[in-house]
C-alpha atoms as a PDB file:
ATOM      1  CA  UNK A   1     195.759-133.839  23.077  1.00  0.00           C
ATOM      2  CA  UNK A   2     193.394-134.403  20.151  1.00  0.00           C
ATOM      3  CA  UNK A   3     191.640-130.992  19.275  1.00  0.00           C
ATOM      4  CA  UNK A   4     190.018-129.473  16.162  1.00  0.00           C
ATOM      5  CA  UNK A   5     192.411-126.857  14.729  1.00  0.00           C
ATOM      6  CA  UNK A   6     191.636-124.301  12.253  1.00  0.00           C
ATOM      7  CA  UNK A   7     193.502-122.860   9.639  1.00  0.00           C
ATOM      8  CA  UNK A   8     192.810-119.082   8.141  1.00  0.00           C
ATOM      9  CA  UNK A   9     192.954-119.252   4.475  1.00  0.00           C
ATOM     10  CA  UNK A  10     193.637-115.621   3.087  1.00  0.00           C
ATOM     11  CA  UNK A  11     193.754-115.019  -0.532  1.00  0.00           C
ATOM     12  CA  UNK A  12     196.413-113.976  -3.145  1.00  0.00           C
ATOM     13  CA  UNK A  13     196.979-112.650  -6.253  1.00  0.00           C
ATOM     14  CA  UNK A  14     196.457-116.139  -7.968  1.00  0.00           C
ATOM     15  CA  UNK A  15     193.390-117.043  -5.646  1.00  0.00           C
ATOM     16  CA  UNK A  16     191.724-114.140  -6.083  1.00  0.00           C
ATOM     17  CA  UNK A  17     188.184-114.488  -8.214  1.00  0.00           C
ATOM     18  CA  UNK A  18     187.846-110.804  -9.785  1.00  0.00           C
ATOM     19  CA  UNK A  19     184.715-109.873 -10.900  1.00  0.00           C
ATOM     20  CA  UNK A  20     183.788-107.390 -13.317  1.00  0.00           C
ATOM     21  CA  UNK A  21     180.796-105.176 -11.656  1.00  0.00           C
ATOM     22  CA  UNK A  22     178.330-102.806 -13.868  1.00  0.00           C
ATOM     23  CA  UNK A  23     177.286 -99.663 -11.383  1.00  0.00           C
ATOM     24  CA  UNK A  24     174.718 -96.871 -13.040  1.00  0.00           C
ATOM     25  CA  UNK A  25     175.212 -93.926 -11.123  1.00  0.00           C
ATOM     26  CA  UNK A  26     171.754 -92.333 -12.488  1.00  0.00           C
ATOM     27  CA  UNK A  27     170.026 -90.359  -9.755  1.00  0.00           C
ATOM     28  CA  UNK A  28     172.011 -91.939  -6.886  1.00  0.00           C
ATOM     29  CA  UNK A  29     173.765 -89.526  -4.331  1.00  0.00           C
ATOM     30  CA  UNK A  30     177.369 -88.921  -4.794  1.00  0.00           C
ATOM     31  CA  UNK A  31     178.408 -90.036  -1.227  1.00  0.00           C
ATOM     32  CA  UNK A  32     176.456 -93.084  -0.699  1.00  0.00           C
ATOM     33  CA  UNK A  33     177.543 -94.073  -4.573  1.00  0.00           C
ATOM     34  CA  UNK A  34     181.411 -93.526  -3.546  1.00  0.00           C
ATOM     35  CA  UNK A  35     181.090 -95.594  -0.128  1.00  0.00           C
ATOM     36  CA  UNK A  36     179.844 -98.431  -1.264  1.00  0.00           C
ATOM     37  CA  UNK A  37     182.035 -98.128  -4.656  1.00  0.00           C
ATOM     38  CA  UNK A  38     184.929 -97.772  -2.004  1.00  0.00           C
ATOM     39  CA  UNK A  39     183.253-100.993  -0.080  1.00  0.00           C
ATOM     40  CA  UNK A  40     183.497-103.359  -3.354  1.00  0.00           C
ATOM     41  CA  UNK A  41     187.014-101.880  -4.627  1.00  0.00           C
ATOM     42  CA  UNK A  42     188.453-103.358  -1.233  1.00  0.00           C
ATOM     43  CA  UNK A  43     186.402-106.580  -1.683  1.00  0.00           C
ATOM     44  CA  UNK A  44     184.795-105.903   1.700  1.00  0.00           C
ATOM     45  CA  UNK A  45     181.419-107.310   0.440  1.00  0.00           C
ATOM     46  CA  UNK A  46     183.345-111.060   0.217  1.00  0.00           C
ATOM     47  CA  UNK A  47     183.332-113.655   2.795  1.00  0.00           C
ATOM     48  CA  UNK A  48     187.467-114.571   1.520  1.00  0.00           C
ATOM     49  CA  UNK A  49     188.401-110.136   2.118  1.00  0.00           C
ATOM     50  CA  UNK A  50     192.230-110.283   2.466  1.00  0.00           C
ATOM     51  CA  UNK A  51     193.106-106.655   4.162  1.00  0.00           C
ATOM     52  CA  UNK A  52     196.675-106.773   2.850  1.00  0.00           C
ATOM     53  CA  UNK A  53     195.086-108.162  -1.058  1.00  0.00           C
ATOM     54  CA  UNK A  54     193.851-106.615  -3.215  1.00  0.00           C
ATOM     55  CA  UNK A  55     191.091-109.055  -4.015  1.00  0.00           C
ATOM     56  CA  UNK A  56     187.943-106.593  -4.734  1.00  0.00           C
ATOM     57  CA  UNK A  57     186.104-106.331  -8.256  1.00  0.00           C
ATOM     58  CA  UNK A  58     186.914-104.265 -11.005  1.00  0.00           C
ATOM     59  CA  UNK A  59     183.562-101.855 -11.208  1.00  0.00           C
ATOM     60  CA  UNK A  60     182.455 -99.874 -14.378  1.00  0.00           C
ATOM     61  CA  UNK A  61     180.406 -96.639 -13.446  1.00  0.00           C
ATOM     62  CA  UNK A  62     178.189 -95.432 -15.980  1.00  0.00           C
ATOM     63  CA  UNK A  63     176.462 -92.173 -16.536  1.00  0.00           C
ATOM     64  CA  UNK A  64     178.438 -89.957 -14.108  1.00  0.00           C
ATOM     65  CA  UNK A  65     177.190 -86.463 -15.329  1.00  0.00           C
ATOM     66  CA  UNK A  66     173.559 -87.798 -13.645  1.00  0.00           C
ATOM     67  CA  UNK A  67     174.959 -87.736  -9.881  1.00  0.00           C
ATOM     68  CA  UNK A  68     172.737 -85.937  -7.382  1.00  0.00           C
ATOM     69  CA  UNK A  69     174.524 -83.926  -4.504  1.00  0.00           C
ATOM     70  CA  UNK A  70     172.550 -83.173  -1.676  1.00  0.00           C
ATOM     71  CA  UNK A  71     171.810 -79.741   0.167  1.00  0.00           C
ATOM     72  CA  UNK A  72     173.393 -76.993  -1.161  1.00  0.00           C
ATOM     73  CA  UNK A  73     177.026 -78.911  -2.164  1.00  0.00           C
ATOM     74  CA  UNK A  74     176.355 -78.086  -6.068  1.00  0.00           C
ATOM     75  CA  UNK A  75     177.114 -74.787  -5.000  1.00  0.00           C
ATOM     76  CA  UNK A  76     179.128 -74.378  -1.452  1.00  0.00           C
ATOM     77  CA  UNK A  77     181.791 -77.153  -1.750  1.00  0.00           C
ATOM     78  CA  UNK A  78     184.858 -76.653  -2.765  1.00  0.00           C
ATOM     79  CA  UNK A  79     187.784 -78.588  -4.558  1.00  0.00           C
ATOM     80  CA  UNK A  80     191.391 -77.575  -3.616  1.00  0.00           C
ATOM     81  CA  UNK A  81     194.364 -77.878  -5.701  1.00  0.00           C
ATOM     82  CA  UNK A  82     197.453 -76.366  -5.978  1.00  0.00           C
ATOM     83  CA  UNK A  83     199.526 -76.276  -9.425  1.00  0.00           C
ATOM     84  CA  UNK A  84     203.195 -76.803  -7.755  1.00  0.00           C
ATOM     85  CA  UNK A  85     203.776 -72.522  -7.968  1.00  0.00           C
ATOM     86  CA  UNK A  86     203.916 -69.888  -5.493  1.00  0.00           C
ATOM     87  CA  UNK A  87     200.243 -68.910  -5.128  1.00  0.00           C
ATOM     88  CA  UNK A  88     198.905 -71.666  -7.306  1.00  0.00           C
ATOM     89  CA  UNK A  89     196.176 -72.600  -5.453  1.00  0.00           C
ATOM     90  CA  UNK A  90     192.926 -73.285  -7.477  1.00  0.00           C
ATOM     91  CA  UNK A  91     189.465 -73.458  -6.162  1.00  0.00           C
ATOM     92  CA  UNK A  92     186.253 -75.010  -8.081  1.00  0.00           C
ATOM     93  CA  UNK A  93     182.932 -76.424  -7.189  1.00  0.00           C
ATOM     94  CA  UNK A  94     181.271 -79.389  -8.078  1.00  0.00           C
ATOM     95  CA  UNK A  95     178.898 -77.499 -10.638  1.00  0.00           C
ATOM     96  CA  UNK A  96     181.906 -76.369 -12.728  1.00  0.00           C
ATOM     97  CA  UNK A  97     183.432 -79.825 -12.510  1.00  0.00           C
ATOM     98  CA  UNK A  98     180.028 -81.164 -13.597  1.00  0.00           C
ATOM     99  CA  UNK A  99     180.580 -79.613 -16.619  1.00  0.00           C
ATOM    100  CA  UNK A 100     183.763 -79.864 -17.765  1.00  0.00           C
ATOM    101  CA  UNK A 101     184.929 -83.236 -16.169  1.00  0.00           C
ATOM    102  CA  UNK A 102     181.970 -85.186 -14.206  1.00  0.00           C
ATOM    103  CA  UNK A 103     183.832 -88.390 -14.046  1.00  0.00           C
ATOM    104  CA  UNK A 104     186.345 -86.815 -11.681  1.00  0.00           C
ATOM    105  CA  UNK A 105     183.590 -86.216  -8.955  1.00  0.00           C
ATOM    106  CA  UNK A 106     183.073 -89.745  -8.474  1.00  0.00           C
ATOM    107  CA  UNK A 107     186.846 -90.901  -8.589  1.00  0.00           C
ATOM    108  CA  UNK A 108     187.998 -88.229  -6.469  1.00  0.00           C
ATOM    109  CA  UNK A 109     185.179 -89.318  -3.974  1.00  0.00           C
ATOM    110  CA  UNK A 110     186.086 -92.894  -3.917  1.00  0.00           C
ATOM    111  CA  UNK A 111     190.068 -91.803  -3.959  1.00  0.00           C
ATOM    112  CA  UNK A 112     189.059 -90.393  -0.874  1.00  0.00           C
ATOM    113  CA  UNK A 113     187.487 -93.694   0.907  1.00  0.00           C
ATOM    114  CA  UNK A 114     190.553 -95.739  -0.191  1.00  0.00           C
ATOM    115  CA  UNK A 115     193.560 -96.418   2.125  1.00  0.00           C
ATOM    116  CA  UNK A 116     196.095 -93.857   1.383  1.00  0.00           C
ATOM    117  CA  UNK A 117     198.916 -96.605   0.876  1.00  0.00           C
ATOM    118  CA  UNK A 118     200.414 -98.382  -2.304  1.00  0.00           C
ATOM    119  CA  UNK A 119     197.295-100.683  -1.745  1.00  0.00           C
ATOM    120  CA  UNK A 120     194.856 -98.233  -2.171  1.00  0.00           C
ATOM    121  CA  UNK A 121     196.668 -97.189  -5.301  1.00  0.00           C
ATOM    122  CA  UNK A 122     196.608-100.591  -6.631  1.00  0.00           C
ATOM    123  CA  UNK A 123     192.898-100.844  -5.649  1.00  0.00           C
ATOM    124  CA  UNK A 124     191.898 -97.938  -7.183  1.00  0.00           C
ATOM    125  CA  UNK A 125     193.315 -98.985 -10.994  1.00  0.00           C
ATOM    126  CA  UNK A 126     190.014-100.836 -10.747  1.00  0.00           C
ATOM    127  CA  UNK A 127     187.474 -98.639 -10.850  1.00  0.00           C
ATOM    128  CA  UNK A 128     186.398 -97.501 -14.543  1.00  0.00           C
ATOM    129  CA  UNK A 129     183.860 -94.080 -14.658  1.00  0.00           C
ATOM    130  CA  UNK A 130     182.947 -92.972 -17.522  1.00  0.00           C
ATOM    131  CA  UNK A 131     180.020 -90.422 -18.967  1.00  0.00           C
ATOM    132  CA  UNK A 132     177.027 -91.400 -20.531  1.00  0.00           C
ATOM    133  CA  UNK A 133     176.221 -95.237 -21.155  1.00  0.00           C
ATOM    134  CA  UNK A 134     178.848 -96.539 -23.175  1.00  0.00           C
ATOM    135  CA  UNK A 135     181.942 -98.444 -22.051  1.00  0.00           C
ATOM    136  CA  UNK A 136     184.574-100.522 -23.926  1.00  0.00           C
ATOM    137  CA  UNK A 137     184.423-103.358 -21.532  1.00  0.00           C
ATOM    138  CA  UNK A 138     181.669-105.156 -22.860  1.00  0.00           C
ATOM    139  CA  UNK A 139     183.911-108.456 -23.273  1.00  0.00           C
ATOM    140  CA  UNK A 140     184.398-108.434 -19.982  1.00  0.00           C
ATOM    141  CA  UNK A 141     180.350-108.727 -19.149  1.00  0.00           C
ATOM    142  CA  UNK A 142     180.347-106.745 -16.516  1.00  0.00           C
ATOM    143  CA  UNK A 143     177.102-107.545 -13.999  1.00  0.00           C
ATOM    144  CA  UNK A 144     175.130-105.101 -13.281  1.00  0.00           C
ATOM    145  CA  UNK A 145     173.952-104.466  -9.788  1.00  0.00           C
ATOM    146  CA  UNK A 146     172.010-102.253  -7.578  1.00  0.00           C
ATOM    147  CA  UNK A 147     173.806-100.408  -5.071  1.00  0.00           C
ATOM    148  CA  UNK A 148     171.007-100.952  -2.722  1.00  0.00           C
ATOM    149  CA  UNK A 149     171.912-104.293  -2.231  1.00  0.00           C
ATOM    150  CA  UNK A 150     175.019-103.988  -0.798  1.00  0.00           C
ATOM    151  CA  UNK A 151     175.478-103.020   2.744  1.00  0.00           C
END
């Protein structure tokens, strides 16, 4: 019997066409900046997505201290830790952390939307955040895009 057959091609580390991505997170909301971060870390936004590659896009965030949160969040939620003691749990809000450290907001929010295996490790290495607009990975040329545009 004579039939059409057809053959799934999945990428691999070789195959894989890496793109470096320019994100400004100026005035965009914290969760809908971290999902579709999360989205183009994975490489979900390709037609070749490999779920057991890593074959997403390295992305550069920019301008991190200019997230919005919604509601009252700036305020009410809360960021657990615990230092490793007895009683060494530590509490702070994303106002404080907007302060001191306003890069960590977004990569602890896209952490978060990442498989918790070694792959989501490795796919996390990608993502770059940084504060204000400069970035040394200009010799990359990283595109910039609009997070509206991806879905």
């Amino acid at each position: 019997m004579d039939s059409i057959s057809y053959k799934t091609v999945y990428k691999n580390k070789e195959t894989a066409q890496k793109n470096w991505i320019l994100v400004d997170a100026e005035n965009e909301v914290l969760g809908r900046l971290a999902s579709r971060v999360a989205y183009m870390l994975r490489g979900k936004h390709k037609t070749s997505f490999t779920p057991h590659m890593d074959s997403g896009d390295n992305i550069v965030v920019v301008n991190a201290e200019k997230i919005k949160l919604t509601g009252k969040k700036l305020t009410d939620k809360s960021y657990i830790r615990h230092t490793g003691y007895p009683g060494g749990q530590r509490f702070t809000t994303p106002k404080e952390l907007l302060r001191t450290f306003p890069e960590r907001i977004i990569e602890m929010a896209v952490k978060r939307m990442l498989p918790k295996t070694k792959l989501g490790d490795q796919v996390y290495k990608n993502l770059f955040v940084y504060v204000g607009e400069k970035h040394p990975h200009e010799a990359q040329q990283p595109k910039a895009i609009k997070l509206t545009t991806i879905k």
